[in-house]
N, C-alpha and C. Protein backbone atom coordinates (compact mmCIF):
# COMPACT_ATOMS: atom_id res chain seq x y z
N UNK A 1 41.15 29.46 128.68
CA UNK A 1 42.06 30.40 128.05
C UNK A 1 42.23 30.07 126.56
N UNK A 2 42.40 28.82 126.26
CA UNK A 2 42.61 28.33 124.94
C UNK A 2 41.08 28.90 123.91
N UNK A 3 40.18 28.65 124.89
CA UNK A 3 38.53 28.91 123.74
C UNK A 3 39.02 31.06 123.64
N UNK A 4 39.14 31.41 124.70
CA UNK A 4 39.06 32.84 124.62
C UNK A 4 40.07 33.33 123.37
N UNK A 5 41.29 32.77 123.35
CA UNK A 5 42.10 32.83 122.14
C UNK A 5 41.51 32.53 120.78
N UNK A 6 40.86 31.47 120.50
CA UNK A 6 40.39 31.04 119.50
C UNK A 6 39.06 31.52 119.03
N UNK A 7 38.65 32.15 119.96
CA UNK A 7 37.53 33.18 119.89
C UNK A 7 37.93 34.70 119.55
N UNK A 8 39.00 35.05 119.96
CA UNK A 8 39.64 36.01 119.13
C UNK A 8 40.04 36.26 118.07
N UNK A 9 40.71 34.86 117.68
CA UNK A 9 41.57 34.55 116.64
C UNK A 9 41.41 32.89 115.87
N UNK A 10 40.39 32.91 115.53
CA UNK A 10 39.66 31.46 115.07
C UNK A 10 41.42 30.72 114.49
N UNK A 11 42.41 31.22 113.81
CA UNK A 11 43.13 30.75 113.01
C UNK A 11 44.35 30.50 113.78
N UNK A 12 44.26 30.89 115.42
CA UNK A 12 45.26 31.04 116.51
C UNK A 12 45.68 29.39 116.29
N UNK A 13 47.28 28.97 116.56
CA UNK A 13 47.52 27.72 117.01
C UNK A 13 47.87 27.82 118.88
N UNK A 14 46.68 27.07 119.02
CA UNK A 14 47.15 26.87 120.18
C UNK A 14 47.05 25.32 120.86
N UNK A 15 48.30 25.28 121.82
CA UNK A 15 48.04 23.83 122.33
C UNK A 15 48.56 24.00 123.84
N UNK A 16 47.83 23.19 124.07
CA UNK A 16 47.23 22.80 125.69
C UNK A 16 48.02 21.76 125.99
N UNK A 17 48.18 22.12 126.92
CA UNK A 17 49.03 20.93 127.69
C UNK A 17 48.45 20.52 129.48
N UNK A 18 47.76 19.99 129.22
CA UNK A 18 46.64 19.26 130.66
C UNK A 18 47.39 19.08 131.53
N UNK A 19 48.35 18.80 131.91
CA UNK A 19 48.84 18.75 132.68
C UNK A 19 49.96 19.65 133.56
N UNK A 20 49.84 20.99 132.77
CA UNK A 20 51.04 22.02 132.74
C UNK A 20 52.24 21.80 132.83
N UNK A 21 53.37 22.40 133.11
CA UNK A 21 54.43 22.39 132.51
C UNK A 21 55.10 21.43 133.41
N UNK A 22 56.14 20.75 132.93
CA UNK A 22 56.92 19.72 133.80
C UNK A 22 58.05 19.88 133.24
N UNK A 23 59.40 19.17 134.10
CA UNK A 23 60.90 18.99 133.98
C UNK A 23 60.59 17.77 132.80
N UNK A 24 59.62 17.04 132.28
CA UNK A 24 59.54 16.01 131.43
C UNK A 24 59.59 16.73 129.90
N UNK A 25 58.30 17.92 130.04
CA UNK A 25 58.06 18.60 128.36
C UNK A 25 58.75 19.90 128.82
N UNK A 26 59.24 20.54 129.53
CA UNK A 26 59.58 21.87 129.42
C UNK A 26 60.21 22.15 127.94
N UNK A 27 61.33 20.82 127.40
CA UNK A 27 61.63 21.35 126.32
C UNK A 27 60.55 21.74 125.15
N UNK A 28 59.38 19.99 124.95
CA UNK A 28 58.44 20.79 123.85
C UNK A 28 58.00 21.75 124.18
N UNK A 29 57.07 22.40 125.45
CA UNK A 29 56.84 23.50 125.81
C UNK A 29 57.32 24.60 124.96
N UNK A 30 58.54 25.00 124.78
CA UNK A 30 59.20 25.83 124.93
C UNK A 30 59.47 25.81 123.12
N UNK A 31 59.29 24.54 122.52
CA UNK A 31 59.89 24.30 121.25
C UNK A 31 59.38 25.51 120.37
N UNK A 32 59.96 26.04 119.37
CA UNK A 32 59.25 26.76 118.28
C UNK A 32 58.96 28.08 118.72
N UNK A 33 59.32 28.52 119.86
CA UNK A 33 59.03 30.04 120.28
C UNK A 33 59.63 30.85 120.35
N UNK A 34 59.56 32.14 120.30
CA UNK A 34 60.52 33.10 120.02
C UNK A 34 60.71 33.93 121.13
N UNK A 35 59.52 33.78 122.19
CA UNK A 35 59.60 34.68 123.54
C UNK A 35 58.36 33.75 124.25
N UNK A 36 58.95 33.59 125.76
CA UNK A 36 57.79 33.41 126.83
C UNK A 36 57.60 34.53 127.55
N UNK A 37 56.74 34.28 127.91
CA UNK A 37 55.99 35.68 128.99
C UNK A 37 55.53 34.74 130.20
N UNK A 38 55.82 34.91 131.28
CA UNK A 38 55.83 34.36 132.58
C UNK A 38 54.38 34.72 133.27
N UNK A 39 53.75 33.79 133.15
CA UNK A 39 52.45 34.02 133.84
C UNK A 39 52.07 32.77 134.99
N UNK A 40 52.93 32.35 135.72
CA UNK A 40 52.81 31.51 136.70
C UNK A 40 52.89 31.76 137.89
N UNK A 41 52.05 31.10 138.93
CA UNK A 41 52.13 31.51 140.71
C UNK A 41 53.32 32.28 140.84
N UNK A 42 52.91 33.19 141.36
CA UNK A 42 54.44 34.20 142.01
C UNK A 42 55.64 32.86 143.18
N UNK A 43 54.72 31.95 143.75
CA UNK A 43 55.34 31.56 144.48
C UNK A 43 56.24 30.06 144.06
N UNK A 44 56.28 29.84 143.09
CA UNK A 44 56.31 28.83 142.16
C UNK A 44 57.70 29.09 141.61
N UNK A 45 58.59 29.07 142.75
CA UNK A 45 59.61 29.57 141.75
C UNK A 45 60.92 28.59 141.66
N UNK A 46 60.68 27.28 141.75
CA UNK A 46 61.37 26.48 140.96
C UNK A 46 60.88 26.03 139.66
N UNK A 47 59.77 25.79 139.18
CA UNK A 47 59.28 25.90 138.16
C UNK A 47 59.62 27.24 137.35
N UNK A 48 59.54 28.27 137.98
CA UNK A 48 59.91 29.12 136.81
C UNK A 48 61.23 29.78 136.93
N UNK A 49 62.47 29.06 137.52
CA UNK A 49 63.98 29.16 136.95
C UNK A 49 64.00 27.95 136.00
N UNK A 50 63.09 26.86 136.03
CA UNK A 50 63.62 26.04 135.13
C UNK A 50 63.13 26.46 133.87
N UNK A 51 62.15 27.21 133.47
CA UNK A 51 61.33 27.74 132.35
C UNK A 51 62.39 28.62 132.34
N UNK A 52 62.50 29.68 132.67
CA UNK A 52 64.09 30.84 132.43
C UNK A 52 64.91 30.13 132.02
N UNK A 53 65.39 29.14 132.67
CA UNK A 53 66.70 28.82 132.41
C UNK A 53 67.27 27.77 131.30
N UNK A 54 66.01 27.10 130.80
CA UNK A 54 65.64 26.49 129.71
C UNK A 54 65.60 27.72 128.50
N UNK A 55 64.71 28.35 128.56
CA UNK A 55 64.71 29.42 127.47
C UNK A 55 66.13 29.85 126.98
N UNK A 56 66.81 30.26 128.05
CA UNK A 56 68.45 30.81 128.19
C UNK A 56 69.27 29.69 127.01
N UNK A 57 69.07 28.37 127.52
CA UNK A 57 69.50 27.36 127.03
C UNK A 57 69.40 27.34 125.42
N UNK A 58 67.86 27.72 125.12
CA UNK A 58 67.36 27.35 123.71
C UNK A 58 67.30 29.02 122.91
N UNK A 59 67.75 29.63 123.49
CA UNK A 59 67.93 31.39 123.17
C UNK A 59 66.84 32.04 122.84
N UNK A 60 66.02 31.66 123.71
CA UNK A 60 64.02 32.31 123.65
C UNK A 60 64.59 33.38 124.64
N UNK A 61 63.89 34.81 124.28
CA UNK A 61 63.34 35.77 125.32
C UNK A 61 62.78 34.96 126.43
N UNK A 62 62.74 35.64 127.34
CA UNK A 62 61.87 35.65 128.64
C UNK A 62 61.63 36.66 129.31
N UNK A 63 60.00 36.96 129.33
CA UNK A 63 59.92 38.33 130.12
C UNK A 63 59.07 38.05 131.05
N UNK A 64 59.11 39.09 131.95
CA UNK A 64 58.30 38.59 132.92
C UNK A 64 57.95 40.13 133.80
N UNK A 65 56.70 40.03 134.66
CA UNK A 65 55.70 41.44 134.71
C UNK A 65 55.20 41.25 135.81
N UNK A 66 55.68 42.03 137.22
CA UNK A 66 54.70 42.09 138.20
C UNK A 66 54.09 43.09 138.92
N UNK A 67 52.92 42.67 139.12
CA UNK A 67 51.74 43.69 139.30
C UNK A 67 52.23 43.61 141.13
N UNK A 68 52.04 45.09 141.03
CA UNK A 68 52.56 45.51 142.88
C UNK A 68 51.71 46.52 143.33
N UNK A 69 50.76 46.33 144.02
CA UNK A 69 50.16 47.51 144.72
C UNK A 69 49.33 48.31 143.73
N UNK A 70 49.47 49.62 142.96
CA UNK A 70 48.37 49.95 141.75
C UNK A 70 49.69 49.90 140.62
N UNK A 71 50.44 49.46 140.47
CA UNK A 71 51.49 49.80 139.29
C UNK A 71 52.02 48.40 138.87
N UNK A 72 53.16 48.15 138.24
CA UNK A 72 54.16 46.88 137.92
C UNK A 72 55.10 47.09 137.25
N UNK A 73 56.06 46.22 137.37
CA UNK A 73 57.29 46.31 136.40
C UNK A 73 57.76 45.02 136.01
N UNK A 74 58.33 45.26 134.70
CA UNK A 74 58.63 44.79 134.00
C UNK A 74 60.26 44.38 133.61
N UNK A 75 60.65 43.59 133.20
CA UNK A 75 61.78 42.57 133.42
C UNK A 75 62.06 41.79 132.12
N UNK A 76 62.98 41.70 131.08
CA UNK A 76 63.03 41.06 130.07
C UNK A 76 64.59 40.68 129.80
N UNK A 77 64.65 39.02 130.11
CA UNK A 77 65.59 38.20 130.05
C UNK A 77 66.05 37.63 128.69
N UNK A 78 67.54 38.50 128.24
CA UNK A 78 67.70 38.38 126.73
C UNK A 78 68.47 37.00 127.06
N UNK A 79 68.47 36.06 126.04
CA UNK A 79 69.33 34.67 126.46
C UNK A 79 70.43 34.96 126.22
N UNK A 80 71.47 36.06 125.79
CA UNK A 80 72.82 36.28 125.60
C UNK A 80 72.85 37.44 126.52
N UNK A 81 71.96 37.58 127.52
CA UNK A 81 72.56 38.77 128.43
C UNK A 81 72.51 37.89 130.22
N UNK A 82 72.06 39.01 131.15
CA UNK A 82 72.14 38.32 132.63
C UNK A 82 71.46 36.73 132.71
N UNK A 83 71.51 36.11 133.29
CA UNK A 83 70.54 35.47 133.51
C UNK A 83 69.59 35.19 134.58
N UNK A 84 68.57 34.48 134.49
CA UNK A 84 67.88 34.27 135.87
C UNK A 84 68.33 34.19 137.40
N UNK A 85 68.97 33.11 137.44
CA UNK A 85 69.45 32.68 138.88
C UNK A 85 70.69 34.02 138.73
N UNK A 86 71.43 34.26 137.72
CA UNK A 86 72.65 35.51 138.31
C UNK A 86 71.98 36.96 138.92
N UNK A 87 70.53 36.78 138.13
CA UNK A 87 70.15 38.32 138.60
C UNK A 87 69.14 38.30 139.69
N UNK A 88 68.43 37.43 139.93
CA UNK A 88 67.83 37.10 141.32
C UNK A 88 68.63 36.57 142.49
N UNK A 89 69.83 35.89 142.08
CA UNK A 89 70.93 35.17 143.46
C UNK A 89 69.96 34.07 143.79
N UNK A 90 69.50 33.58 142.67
CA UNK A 90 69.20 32.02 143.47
C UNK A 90 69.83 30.56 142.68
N UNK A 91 70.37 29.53 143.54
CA UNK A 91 70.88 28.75 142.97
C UNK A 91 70.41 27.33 143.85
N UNK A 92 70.44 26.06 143.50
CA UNK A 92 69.85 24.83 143.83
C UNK A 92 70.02 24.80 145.91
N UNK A 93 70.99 25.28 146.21
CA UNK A 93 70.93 25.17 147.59
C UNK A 93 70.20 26.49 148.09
N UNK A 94 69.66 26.98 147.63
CA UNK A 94 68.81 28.59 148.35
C UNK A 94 67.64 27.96 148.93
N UNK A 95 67.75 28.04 150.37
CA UNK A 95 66.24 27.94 150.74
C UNK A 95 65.00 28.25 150.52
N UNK A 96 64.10 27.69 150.62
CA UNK A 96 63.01 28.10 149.93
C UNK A 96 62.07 29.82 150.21
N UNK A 97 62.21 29.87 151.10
CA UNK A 97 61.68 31.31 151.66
C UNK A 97 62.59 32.44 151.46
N UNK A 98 63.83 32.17 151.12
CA UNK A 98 64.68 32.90 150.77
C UNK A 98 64.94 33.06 149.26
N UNK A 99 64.14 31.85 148.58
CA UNK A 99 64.36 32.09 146.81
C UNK A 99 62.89 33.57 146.89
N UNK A 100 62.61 33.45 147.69
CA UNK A 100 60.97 34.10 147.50
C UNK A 100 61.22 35.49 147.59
N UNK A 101 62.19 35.82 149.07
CA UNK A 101 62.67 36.84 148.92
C UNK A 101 63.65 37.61 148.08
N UNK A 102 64.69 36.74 147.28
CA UNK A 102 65.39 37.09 146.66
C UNK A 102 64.20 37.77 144.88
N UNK A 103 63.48 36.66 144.46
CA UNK A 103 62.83 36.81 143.80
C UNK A 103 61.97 38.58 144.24
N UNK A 104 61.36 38.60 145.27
CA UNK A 104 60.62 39.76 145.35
C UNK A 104 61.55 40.92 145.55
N UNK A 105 62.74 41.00 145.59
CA UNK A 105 63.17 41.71 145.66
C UNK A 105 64.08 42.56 144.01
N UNK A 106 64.28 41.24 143.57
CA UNK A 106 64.36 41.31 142.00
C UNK A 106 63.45 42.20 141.09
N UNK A 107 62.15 41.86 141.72
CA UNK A 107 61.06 42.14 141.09
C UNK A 107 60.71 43.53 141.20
N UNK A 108 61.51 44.05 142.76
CA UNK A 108 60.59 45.20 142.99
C UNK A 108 61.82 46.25 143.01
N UNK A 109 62.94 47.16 142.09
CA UNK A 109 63.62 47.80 142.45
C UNK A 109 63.41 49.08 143.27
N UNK A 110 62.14 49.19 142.99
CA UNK A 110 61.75 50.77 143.97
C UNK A 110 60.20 50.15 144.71
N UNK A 111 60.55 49.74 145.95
CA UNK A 111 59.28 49.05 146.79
C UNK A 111 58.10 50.39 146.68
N UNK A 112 57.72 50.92 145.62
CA UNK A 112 56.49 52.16 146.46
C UNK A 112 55.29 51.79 146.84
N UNK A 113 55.08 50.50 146.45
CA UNK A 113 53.79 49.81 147.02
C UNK A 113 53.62 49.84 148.71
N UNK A 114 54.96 49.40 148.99
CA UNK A 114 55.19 49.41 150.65
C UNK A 114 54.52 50.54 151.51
N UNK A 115 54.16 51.90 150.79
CA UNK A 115 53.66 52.97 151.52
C UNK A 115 52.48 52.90 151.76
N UNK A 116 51.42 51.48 151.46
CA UNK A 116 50.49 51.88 151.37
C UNK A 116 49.41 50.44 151.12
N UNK A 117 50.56 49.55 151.16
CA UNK A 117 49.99 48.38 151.15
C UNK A 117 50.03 47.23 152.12
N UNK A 118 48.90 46.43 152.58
CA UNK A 118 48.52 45.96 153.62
C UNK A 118 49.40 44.71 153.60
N UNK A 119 51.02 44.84 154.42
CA UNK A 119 51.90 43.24 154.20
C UNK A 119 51.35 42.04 154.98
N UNK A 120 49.71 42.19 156.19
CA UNK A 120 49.62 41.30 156.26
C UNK A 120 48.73 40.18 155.55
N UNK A 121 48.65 40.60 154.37
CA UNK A 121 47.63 39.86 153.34
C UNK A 121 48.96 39.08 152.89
N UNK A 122 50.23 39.23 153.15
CA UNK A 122 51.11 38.41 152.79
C UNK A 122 51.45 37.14 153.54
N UNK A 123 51.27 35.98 152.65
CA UNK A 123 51.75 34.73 153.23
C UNK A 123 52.52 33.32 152.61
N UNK A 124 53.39 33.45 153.04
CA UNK A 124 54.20 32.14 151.94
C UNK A 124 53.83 31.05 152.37
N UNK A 125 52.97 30.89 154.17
CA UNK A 125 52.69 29.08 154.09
C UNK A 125 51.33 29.37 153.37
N UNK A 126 50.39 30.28 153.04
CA UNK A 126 49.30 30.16 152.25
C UNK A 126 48.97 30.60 150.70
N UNK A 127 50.51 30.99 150.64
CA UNK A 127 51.18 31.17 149.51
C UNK A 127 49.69 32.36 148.65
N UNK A 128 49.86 33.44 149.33
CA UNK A 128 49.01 34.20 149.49
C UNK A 128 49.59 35.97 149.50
N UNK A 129 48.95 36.63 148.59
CA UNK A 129 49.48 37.94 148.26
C UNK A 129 48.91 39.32 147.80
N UNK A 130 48.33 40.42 148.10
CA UNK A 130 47.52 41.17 147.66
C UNK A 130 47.42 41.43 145.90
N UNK A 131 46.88 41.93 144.80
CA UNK A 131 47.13 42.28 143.90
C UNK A 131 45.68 42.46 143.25
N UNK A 132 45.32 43.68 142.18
CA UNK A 132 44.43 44.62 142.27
C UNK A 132 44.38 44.15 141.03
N UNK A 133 43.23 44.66 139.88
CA UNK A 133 42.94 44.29 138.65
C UNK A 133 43.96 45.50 138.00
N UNK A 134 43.57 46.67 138.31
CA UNK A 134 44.51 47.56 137.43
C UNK A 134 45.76 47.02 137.39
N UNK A 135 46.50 46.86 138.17
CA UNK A 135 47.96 46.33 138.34
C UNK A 135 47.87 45.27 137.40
N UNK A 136 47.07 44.05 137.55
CA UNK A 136 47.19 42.93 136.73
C UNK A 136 47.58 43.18 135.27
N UNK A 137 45.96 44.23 135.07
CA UNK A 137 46.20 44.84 133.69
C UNK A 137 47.12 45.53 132.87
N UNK A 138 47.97 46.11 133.57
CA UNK A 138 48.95 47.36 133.05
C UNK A 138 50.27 45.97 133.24
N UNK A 139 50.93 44.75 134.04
CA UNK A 139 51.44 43.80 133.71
C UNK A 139 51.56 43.20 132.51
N UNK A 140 50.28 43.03 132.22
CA UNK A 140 49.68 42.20 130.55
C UNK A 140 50.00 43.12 129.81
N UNK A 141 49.61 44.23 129.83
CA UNK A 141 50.28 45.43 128.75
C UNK A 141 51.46 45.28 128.76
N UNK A 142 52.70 45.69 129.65
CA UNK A 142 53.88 45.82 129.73
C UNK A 142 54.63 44.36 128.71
N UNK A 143 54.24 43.09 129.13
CA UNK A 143 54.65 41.97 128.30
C UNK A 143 54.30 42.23 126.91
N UNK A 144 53.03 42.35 126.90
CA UNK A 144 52.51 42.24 125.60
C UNK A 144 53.15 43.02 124.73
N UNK A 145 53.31 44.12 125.00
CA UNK A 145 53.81 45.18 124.00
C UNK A 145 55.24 45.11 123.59
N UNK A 146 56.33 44.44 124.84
CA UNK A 146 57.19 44.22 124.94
C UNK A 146 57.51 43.35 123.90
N UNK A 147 56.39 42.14 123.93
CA UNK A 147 56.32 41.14 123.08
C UNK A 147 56.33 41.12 121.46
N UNK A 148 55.78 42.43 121.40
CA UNK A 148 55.44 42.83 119.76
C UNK A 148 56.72 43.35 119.24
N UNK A 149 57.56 44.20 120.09
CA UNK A 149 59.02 45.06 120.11
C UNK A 149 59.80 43.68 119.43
N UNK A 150 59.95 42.63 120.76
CA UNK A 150 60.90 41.39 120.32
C UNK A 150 60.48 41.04 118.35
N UNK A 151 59.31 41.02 118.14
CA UNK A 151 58.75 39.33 117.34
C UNK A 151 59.24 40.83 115.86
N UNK A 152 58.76 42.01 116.08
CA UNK A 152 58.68 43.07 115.09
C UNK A 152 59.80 43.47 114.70
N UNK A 153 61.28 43.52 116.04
CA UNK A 153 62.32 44.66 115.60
C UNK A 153 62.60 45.93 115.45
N UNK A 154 60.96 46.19 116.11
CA UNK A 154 60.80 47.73 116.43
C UNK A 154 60.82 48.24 118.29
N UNK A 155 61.66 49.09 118.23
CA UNK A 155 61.72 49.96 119.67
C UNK A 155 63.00 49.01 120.18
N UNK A 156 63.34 50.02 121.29
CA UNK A 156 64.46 49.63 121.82
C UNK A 156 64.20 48.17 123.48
N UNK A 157 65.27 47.44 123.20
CA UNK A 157 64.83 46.23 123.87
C UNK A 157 65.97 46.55 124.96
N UNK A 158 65.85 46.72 126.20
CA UNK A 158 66.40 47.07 127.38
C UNK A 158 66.52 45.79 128.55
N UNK A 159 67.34 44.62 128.45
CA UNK A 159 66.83 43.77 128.95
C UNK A 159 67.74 43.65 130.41
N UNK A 160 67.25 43.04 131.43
CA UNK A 160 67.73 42.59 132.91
C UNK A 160 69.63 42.83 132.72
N UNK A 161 70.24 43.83 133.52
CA UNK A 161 69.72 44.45 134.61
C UNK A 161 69.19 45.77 134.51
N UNK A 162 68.44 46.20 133.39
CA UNK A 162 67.70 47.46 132.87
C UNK A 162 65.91 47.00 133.65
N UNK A 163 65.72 47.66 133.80
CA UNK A 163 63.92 47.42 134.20
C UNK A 163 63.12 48.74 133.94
N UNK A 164 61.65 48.53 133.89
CA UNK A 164 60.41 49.74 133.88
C UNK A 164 59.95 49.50 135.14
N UNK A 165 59.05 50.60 135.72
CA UNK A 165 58.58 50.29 136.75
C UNK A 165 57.37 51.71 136.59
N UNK A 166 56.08 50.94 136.99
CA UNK A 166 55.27 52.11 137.27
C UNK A 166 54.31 52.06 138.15
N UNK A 167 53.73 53.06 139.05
CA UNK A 167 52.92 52.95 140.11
C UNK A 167 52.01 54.16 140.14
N UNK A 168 50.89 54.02 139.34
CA UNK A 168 49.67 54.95 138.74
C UNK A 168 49.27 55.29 140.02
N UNK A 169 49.32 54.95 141.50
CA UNK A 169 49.01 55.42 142.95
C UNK A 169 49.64 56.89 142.97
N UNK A 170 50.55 56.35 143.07
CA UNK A 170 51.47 57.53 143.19
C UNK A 170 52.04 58.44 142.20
N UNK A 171 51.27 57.84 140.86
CA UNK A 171 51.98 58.73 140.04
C UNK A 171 53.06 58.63 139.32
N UNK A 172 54.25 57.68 139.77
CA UNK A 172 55.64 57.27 139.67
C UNK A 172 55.61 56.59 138.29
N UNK A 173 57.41 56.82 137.73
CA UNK A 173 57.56 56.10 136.81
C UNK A 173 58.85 56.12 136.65
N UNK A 174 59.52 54.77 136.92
CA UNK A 174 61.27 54.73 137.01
C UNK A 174 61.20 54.15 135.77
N UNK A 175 62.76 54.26 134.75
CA UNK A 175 63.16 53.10 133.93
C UNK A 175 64.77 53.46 134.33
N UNK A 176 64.80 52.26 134.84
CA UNK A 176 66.63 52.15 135.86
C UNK A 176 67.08 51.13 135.62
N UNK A 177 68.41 50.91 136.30
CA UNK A 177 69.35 49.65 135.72
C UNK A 177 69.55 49.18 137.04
N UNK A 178 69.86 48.11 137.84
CA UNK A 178 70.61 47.43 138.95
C UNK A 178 71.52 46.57 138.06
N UNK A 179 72.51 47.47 138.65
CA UNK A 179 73.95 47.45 138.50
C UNK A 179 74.35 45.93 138.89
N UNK A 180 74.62 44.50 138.43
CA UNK A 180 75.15 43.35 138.69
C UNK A 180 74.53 42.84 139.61
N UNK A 181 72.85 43.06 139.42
CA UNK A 181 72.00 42.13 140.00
C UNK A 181 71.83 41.84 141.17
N UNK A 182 71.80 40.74 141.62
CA UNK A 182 71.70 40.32 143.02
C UNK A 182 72.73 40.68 144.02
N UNK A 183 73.61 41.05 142.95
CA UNK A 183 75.16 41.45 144.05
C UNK A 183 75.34 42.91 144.26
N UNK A 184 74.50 43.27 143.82
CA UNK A 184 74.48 44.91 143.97
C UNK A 184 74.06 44.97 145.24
N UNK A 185 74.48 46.07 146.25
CA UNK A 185 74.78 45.93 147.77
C UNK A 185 73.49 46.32 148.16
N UNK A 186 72.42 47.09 147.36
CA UNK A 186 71.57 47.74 147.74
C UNK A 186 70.48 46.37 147.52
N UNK A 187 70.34 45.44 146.63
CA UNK A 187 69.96 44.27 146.22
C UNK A 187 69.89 43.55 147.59
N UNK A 188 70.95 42.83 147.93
CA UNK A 188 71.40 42.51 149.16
C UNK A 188 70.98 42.80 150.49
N UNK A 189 70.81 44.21 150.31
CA UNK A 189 70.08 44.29 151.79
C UNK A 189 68.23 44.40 151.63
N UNK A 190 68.08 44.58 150.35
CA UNK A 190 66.76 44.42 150.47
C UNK A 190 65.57 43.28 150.41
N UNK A 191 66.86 42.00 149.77
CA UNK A 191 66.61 40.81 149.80
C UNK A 191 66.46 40.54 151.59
N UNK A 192 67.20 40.72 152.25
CA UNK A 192 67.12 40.96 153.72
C UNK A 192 66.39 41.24 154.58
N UNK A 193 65.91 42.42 154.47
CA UNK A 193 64.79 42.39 155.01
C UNK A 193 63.91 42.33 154.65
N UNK A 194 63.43 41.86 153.44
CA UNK A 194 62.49 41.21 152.66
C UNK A 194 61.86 40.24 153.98
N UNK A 195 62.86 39.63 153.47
CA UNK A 195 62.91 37.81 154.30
C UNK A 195 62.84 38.01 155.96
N UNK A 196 63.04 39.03 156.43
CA UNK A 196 63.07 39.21 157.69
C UNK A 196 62.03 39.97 158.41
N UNK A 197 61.65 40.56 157.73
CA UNK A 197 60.92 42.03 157.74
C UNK A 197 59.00 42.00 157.12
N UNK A 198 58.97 40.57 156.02
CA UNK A 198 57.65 40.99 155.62
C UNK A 198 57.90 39.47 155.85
N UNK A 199 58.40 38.10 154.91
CA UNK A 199 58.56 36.75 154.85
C UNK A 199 58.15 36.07 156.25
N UNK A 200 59.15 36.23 156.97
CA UNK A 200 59.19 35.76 158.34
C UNK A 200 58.02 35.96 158.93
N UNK A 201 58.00 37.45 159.33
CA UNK A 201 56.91 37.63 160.02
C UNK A 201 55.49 37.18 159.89
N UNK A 202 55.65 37.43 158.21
CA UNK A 202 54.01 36.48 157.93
C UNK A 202 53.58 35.32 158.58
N UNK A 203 54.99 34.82 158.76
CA UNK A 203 54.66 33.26 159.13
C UNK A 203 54.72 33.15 160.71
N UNK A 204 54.68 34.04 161.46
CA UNK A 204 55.02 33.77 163.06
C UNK A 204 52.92 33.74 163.85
């Protein structure tokens, strides 16, 4: 990734860190930046409340983009607005299969992938999940551009509990708010059967 950058952009600074991110450097990580963009295992998600919640700390953006079925949405964590764990409902005692669901449910305010996508390619002990190149691609767009809005001061910045959402399958295209996050009742139950309904079962 580092040569492909520098092959773009011979004059790019970039630095590598071999060992990826840890509770040791998260701070240098993070030093000198003005926005992260979340590109780590979907399932990885103590590592990436501590990257959120660090950013929050040091008043970096954080956005973050997931590709669902043929579409994705998009999510951008201002450090003076919601935060991570308030708008997903996860906190140090959340079980682990249940941060997953809370997380996918965060992620997905209007499930339309569900009509049409195969849940048993889903698996949290193989930590395993469908996802298509278009989707990937239109993700990377959504940050990226997002990214230029933050660093420029141009276009309007709509951050968590505001979201985009689009699904080129179907055609669809929400930009909606969930109303106080994880505690929003409709949140709640979908975290639910998330975990009951696609989570669980994967694993039986």
């Amino acid at each position: 990734m580092a040569e492909m950058v520098k092959d773009i952009n011979p004059h790019a600074d970039v630095r590598v860190l071999d060992r990826g991110v840890t509770e040791a450097n998260v701070h240098d990580f993070l030093e000198g930046s003005d926005a992260y963009i979340d590109g780590i295992d979907f399932f990885e998600i103590d590592m990436r409340r501590l990257i959120f919640n660090t950013c929050r700390e040091k008043g970096i953006y954080a956005l973050t983009a997931a590709p669902l079925g043929f579409g994705a949405t998009l999510q951008v964590f201002d450090p003076k607005g919601m935060g991570f764990d308030e708008y997903f409902g996860i906190d140090d005692q959340t079980p682990p299969l249940e941060k997953i669901a809370a997380f996918a449910a965060g992620l997905t305010p209007n499930p339309y992938h569900l009509s049409y996508m195969d849940t048993t390619r889903v698996s949290f002990k193989r930590r395993t999940g469908p996802a298509v190149s278009p989707a990937c691609t239109m993700a990377a767009s959504l940050v990226a551009t997002e990214t230029v809005k933050i660093l420029t001061g141009k276009g309007e910045i709509r951050p968590i509990p505001c979201y985009l959402q689009f699904d080129m399958l179907l055609n669809k295209v929400k930009m909606g708010k969930i109303a106080m996050g994880a505690k929003n009742p409709g949140q709640k139950k979908k975290r639910r059967l998330i975990l009951e309904n696609l989570l669980m079962k994967s694993e039986e």
